[in-house]
Protein backbone atom coordinates (compact mmCIF):
# COMPACT_ATOMS: atom_id res chain seq x y z
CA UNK A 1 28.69 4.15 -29.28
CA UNK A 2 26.52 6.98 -28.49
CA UNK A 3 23.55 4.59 -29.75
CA UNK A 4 24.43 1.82 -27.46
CA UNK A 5 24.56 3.95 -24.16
CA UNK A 6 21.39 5.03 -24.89
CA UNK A 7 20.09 1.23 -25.20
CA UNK A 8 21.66 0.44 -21.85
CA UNK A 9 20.61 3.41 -20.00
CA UNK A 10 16.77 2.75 -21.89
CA UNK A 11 17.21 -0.82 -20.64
CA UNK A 12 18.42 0.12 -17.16
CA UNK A 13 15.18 2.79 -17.00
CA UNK A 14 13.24 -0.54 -17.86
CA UNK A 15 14.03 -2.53 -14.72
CA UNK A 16 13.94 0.36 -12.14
CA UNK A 17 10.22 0.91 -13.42
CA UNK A 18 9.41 -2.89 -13.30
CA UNK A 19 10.98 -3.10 -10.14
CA UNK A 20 9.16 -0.16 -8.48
CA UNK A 21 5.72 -1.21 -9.90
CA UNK A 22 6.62 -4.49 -8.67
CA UNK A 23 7.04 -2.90 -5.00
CA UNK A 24 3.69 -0.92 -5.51
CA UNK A 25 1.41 -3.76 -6.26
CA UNK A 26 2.71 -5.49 -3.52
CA UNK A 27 2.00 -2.90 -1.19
CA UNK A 28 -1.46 -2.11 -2.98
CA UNK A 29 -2.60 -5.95 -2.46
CA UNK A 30 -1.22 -6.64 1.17
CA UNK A 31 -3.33 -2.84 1.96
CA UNK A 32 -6.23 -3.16 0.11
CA UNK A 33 -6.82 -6.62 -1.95
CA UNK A 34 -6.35 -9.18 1.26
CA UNK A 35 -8.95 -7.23 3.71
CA UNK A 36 -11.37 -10.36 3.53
CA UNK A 37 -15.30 -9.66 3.28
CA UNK A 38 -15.43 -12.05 6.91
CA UNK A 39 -13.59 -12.60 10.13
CA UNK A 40 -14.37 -15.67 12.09
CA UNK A 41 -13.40 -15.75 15.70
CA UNK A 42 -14.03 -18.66 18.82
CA UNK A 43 -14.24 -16.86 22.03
CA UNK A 44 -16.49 -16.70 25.10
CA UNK A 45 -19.47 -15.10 25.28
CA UNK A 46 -19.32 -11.02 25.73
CA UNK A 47 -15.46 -10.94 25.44
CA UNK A 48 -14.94 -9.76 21.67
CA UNK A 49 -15.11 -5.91 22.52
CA UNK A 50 -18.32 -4.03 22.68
CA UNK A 51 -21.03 -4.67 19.73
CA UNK A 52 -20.72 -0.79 19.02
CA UNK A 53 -16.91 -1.42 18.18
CA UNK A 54 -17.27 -4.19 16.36
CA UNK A 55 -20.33 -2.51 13.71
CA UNK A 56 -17.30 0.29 13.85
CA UNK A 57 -14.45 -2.00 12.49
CA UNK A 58 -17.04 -3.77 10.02
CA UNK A 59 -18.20 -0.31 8.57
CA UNK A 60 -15.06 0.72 8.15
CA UNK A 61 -13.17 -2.21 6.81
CA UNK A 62 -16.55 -4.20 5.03
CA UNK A 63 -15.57 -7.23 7.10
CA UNK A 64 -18.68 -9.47 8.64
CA UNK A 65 -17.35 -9.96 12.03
CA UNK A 66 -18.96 -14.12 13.13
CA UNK A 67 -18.48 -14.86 16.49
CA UNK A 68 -18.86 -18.95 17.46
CA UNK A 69 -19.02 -19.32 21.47
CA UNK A 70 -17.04 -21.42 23.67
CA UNK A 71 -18.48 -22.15 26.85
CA UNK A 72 -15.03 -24.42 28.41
CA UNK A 73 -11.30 -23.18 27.28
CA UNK A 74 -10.72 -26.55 26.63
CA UNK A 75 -13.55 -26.99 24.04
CA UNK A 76 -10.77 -25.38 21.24
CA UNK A 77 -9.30 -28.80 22.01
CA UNK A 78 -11.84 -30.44 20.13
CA UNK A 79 -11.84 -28.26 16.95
CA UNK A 80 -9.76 -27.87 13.96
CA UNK A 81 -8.59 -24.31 14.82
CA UNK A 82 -8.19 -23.32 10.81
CA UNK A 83 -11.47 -23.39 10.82
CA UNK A 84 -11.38 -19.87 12.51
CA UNK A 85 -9.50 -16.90 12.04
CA UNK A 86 -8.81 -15.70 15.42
CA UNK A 87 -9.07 -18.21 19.07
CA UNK A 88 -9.58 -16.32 22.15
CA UNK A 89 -7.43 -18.56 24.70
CA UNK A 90 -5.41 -18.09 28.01
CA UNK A 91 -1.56 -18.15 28.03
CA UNK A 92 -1.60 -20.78 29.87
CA UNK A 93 -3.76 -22.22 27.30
CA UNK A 94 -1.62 -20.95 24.29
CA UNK A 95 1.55 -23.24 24.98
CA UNK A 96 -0.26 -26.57 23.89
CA UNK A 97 -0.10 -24.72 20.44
CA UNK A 98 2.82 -23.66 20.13
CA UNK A 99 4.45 -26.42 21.02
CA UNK A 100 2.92 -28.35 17.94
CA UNK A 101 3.43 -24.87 16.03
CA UNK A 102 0.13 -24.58 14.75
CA UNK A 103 -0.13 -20.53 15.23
CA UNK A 104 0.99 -17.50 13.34
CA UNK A 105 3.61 -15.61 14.68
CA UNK A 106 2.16 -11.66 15.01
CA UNK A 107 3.38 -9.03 12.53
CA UNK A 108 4.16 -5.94 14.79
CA UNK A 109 4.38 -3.96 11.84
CA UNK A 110 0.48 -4.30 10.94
CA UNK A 111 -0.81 -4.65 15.23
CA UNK A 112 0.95 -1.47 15.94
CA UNK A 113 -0.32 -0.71 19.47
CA UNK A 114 1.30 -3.55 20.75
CA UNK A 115 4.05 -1.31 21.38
CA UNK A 116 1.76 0.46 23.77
CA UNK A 117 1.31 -2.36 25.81
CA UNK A 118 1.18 -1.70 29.67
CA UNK A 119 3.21 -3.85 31.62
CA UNK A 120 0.61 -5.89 33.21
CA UNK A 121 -0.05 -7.47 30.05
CA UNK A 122 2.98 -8.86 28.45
CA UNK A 123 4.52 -12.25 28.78
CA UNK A 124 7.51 -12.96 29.26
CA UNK A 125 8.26 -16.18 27.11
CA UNK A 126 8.87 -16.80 23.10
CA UNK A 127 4.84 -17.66 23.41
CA UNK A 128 4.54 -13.48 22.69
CA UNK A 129 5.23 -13.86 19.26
CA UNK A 130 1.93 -15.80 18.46
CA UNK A 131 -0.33 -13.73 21.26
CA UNK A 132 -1.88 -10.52 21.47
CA UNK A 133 -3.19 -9.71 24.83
CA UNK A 134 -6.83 -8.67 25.80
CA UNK A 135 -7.01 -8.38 29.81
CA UNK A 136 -5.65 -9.81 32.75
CA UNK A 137 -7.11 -10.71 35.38
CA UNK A 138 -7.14 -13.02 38.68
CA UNK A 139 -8.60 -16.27 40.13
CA UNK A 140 -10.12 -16.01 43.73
CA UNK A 141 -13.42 -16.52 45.78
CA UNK A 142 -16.79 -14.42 45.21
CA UNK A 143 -18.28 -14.73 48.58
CA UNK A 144 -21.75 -13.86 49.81
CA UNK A 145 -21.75 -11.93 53.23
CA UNK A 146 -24.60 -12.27 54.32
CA UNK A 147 -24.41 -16.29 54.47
CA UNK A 148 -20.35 -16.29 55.29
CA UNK A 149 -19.10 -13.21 57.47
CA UNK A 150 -15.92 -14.99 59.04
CA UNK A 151 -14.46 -16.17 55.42
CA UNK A 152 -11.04 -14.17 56.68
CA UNK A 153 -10.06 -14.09 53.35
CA UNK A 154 -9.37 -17.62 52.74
CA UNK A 155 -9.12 -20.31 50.49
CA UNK A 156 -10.73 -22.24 53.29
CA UNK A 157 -14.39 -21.29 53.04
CA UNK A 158 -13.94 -23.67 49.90
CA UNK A 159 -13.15 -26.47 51.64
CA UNK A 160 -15.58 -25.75 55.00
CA UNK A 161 -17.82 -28.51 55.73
CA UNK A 162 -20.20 -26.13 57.01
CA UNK A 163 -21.25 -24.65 53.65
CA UNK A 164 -21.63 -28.33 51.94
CA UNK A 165 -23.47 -27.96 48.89
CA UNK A 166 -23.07 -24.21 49.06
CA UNK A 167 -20.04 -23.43 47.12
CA UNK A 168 -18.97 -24.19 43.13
CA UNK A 169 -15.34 -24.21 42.05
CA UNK A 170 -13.76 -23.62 38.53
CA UNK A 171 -14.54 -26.63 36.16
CA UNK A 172 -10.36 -26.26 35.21
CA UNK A 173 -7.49 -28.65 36.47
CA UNK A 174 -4.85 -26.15 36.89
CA UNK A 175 -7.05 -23.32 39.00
CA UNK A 176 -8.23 -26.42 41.05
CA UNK A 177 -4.77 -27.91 41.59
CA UNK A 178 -3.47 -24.38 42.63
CA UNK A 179 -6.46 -23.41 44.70
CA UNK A 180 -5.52 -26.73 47.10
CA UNK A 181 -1.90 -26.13 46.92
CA UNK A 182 -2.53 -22.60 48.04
CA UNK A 183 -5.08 -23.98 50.79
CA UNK A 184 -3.30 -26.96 52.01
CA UNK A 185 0.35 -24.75 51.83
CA UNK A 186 1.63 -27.36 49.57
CA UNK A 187 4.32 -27.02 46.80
CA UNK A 188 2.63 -24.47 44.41
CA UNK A 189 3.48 -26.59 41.40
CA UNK A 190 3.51 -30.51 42.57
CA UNK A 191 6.78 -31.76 41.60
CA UNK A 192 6.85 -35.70 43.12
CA UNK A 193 4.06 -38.23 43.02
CA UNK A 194 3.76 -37.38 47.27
CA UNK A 195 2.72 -33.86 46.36
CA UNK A 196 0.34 -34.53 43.98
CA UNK A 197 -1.25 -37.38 46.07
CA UNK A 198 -1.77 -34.86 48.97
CA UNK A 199 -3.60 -31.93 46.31
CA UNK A 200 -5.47 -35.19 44.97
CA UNK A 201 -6.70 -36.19 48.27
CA UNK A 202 -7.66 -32.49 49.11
CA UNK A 203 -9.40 -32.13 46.06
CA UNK A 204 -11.63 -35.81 46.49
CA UNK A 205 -12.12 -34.21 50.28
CA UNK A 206 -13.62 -31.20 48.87
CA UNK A 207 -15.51 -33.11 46.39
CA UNK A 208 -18.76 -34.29 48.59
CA UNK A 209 -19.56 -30.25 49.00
CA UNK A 210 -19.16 -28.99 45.83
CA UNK A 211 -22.32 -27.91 44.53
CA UNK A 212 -21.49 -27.86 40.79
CA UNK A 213 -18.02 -27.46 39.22
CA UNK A 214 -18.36 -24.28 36.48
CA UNK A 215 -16.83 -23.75 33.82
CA UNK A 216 -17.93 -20.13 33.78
CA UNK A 217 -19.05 -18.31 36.89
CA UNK A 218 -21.66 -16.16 35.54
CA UNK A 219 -23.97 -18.96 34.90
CA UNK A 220 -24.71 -19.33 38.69
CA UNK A 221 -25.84 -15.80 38.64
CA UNK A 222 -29.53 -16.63 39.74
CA UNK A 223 -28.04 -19.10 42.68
CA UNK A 224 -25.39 -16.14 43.68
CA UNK A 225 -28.22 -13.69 43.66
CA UNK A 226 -30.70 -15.87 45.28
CA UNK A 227 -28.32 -17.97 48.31
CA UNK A 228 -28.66 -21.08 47.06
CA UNK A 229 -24.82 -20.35 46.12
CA UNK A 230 -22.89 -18.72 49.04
CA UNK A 231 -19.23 -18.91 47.75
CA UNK A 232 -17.83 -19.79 44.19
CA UNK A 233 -14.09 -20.10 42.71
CA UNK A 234 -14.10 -17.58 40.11
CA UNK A 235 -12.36 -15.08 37.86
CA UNK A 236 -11.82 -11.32 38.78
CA UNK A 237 -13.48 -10.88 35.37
CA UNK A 238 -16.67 -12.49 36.45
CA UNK A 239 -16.96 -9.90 39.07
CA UNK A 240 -18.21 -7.18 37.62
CA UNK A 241 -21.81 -9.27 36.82
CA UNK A 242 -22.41 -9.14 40.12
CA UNK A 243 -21.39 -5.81 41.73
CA UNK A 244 -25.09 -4.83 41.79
CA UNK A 245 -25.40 -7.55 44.78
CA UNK A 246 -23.80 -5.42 48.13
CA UNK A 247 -23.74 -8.82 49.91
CA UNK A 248 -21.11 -10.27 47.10
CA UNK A 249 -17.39 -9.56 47.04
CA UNK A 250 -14.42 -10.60 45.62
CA UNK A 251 -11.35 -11.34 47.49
CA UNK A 252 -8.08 -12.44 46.15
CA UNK A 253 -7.35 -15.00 49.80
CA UNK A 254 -4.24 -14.36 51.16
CA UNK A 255 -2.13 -17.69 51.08
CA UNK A 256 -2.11 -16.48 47.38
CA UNK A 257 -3.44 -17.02 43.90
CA UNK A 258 -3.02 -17.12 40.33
CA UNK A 259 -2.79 -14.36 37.99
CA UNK A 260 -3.58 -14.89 34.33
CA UNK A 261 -3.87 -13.31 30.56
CA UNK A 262 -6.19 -13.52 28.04
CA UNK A 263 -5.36 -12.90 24.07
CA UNK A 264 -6.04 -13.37 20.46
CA UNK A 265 -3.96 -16.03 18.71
CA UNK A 266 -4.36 -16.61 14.20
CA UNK A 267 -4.37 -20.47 13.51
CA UNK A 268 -1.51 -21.50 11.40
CA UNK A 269 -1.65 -20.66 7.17
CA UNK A 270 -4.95 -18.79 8.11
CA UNK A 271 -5.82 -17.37 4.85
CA UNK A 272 -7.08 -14.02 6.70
CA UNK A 273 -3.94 -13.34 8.53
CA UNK A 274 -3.97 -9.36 7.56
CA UNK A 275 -7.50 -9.03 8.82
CA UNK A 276 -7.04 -10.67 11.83
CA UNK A 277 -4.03 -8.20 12.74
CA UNK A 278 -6.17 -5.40 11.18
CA UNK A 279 -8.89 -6.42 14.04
CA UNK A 280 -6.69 -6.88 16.69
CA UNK A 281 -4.74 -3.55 16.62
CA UNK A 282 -8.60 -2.03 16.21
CA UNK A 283 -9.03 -3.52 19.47
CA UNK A 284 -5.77 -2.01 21.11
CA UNK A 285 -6.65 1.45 20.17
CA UNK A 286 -6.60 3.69 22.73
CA UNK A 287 -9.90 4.97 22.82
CA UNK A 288 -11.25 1.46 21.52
CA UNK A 289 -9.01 -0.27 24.25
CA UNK A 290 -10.78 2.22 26.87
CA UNK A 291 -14.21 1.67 25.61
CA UNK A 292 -14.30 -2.22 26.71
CA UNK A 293 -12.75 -1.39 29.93
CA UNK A 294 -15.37 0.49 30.58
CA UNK A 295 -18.18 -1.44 29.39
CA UNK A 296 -16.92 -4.32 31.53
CA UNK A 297 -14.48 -3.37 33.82
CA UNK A 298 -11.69 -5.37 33.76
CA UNK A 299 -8.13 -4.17 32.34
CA UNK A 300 -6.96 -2.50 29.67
CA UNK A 301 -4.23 -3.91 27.90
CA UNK A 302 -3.03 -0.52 26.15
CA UNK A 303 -1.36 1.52 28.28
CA UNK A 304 -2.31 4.46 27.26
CA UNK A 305 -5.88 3.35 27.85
CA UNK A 306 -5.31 2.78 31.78
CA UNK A 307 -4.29 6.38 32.08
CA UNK A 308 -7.71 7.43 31.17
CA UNK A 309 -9.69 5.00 33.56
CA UNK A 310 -11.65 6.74 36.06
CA UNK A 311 -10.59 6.70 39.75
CA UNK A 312 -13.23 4.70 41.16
CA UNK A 313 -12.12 1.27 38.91
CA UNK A 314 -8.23 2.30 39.55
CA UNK A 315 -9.20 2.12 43.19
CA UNK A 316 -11.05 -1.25 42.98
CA UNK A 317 -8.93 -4.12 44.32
CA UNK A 318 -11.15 -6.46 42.08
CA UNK A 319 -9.90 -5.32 39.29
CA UNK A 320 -6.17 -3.85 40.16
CA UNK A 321 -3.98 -4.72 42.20
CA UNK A 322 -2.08 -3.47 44.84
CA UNK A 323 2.25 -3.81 45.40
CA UNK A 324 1.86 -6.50 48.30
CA UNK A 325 -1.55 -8.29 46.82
CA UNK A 326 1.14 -8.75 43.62
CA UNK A 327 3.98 -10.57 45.48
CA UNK A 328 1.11 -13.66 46.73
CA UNK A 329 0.33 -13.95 42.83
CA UNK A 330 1.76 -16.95 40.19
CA UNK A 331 1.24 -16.74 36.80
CA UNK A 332 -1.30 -19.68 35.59
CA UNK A 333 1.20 -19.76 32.56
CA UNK A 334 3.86 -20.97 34.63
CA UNK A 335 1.93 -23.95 36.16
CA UNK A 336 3.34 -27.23 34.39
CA UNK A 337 3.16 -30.68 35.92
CA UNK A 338 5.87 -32.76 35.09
CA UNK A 339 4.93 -34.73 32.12
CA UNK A 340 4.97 -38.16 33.77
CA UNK A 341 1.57 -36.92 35.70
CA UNK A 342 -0.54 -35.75 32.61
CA UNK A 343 -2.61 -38.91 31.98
CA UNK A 344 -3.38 -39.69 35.59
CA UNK A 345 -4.52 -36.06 36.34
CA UNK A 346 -6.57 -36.31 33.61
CA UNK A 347 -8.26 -39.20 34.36
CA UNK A 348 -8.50 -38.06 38.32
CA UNK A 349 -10.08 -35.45 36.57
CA UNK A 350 -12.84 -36.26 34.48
CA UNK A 351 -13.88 -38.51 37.79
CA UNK A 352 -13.87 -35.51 40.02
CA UNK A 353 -16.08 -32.97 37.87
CA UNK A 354 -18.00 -35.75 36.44
C-alpha cells in the first residue's frame, strides 16, 4: 500500500513538472523566440517616429525596421496588406477593414501604454480593438497673408473666384465632400440624392480654380513658399513644414471642420504579430511618445507625454484645440454616405481630380 502511494504521488509530481515546463516554454517562446529579425511597415513619408527611435528599438530588439511609402491613403487599397506587418491608416480609413475582418485585434497585454492614452486619441467604436493611435489632428485651410488678408476664417477663400488657379484642395472624397457641406451649410453628411447633388454641383463649381488637387500638402511647399499657391486644403499636421513662412497660417474656418486620427493597424494572420505590438508600445512610451511630438509637432497620443510638452506648442491653436474650436469639429470617422451613393461618388470622383 505504502508502495503504491508513493507511485501515485511520483506520478502526480510527474504532471505538475510537465505542466509547469509546459507553461515556461510557452512564455520563453512568445518573449524571446517570436521577436522577428524584420518589421515591415506602409506609411507616409516622415510619420514612423524619429530615425533616432527607430535605430533605438532595432538595437535593442535586433529587428530591421523597412519602411515602404504611401504617397495617397487610398494606395493600401491596391495592396495585399499581409504583405506588411504594420499599415499606417486613418480611422476613417480603418473601417473598410474591418468590415471584411482582415486585421488583428490588439493584445493590450503586450501594447501596454495604451492604457495611458489621452483622451483626444481614443475612438469610440469596436474599430479600437484593431487600432493603435499615433496623432490626431485636423483638416482646414493654410492661407498665405500676404496674397489673402480678408480670408475671415472661411471655407470660402476655397471657393473665391478671385484666387482661380491659386488654391489646391485635398486629393480625398470625404475631406472634399465635408469641406462643401461646411461651405455651402449643407447637411454635414448628405443623406438624399438632393443633398448630394447640391455638394456635387459645389464641388464641379470649384473645380475650374483648383490649381492641383493633393494628396499630400507638403509637396506644394516650393508654390506655398514662393505665391504661386496662396491657399491650400490641408492637414493641421502639414503645418508645422511651413511655420518658418510668417505670411502662412493655419486656421481651422469657423462653419466647422473635421477632426481625425491616425494609427497602426497588423494585417490579419501576420506572422510578426508580437513584434508589431512590441513596436507599437515602443512608440507610446512616454519619453518616446514625447520625442516625435517634438520633432514634429503634432500630438501626442500618450497622455503622459502631453504633460511634458512645452507651453509654446500647448498654446498653438494649430496643433490644440480650444473648448469652443471643439464643438464646430466632426469626426472624419463618422462620415458615411449611404451605401446606395458609393459608385456614383466614385465615379464623380475620379472625373473631378482627374
Amino acid at each position: 500500500m505504502k508502495n503504491s502511494h508513493s507511485s501515485y504521488f511520483f506520478i502526480l509530481v510527474s504532471i505538475v513538472i510537465i505542466i509547469f515546463s509546459s507553461f515556461l516554454y510557452l512564455q520563453f517562446t512568445q518573449d524571446f523566440e517570436t521577436i522577428s529579425p524584420s518589421l515591415k511597415i506602409y506609411n507616409w513619408e516622415d510619420y514612423t517616429g524619429t530615425p533616432e527611435l527607430l535605430q533605438e528599438f532595432e538595437k535593442i530588439y535586433g529587428t530591421k525596421i523597412e519602411i515602404e511609402i504611401y504617397e495617397d491613403e487610398n494606395e493600401i487599397l491596391d495592396k495585399n496588406i499581409s504583405d506588411y506587418d504594420l499599415i499606417m491608416m486613418s480611422e476613417s480609413f480603418l473601417k473598410k477593414y474591418t468590415k471584411s475582418k482582415s486585421l488583428e485585434k490588439i493584445r493590450p497585454k503586450i501594447v501596454t501604454n495604451l492604457k495611458n492614452l489621452d483622451s483626444e486619441c481614443m475612438i469610440k467604436s469596436t474599430n479600437s480593438k484593431y487600432f493603435v493611435p499615433y496623432t490626431w489632428g485636423t483638416s482646414g485651410v493654410i492661407v498665405n497673408e500676404n496674397y489673402i488678408s480678408d480670408h475671415r476664417y472661411s471655407w470660402d477663400v476655397l471657393w473665391d473666384k478671385k484666387y482661380s488657379n491659386r488654391i489646391t484642395m485635398l486629393n480625398n472624397i470625404e475631406e472634399l465632400i465635408i469641406a462643401a457641406s461646411f461651405d455651402t451649410k449643407s447637411q454635414i453628411f448628405p443623406k438624399t440624392q438632393m443633398e448630394l447633388e447640391t455638394i456635387k454641383d459645389f464641388l464641379k463649381f470649384q473645380k475650374s480654380g483648383v490649381y492641383k488637387y493633393v494628396s499630400n500638402p507638403i509637396d506644394m511647399y516650393d508654390e506655398l513658399a514662393n505665391g504661386t499657391i496662396w491657399a491650400a486644403h490641408a492637414y493641421s499636421s502639414d503645418y508645422q513644414y511651413f511655420t518658418n513662412i510668417d505670411s502662412l497660417k493655419y486656421y481651422i474656418p469657423t462653419e466647422g471642420a473635421a477632426i481625425w486620427i491616425d494609427g497602426f493597424v497588423i494585417p490579419k494572420n501576420s506572422p510578426n504579430q508580437y513584434t508589431a505590438e512590441l513596436f507599437l508600445n515602443f512608440l507610446l512610451e512616454k519619453n518616446n511618445n514625447l520625442n516625435i511630438s517634438l520633432e514634429y509637432e503634432f500630438p501626442p497620443c500618450n497622455k503622459y507625454s502631453k504633460e511634458l510638452l512645452p507651453q509654446y506648442l500647448l498654446n498653438d491653436t494649430s496643433i490644440f484645440v480650444d473648448n469652443k474650436t471643439r464643438q464646430r469639429l466632426y469626426f472624419l470617422a463618422d462620415f458615411d454616405l449611404p451605401e446606395k451613393f458609393n459608385s456614383q461618388m466614385d465615379d464623380f470622383y475620379k472625373k473631378l481630380v482627374e
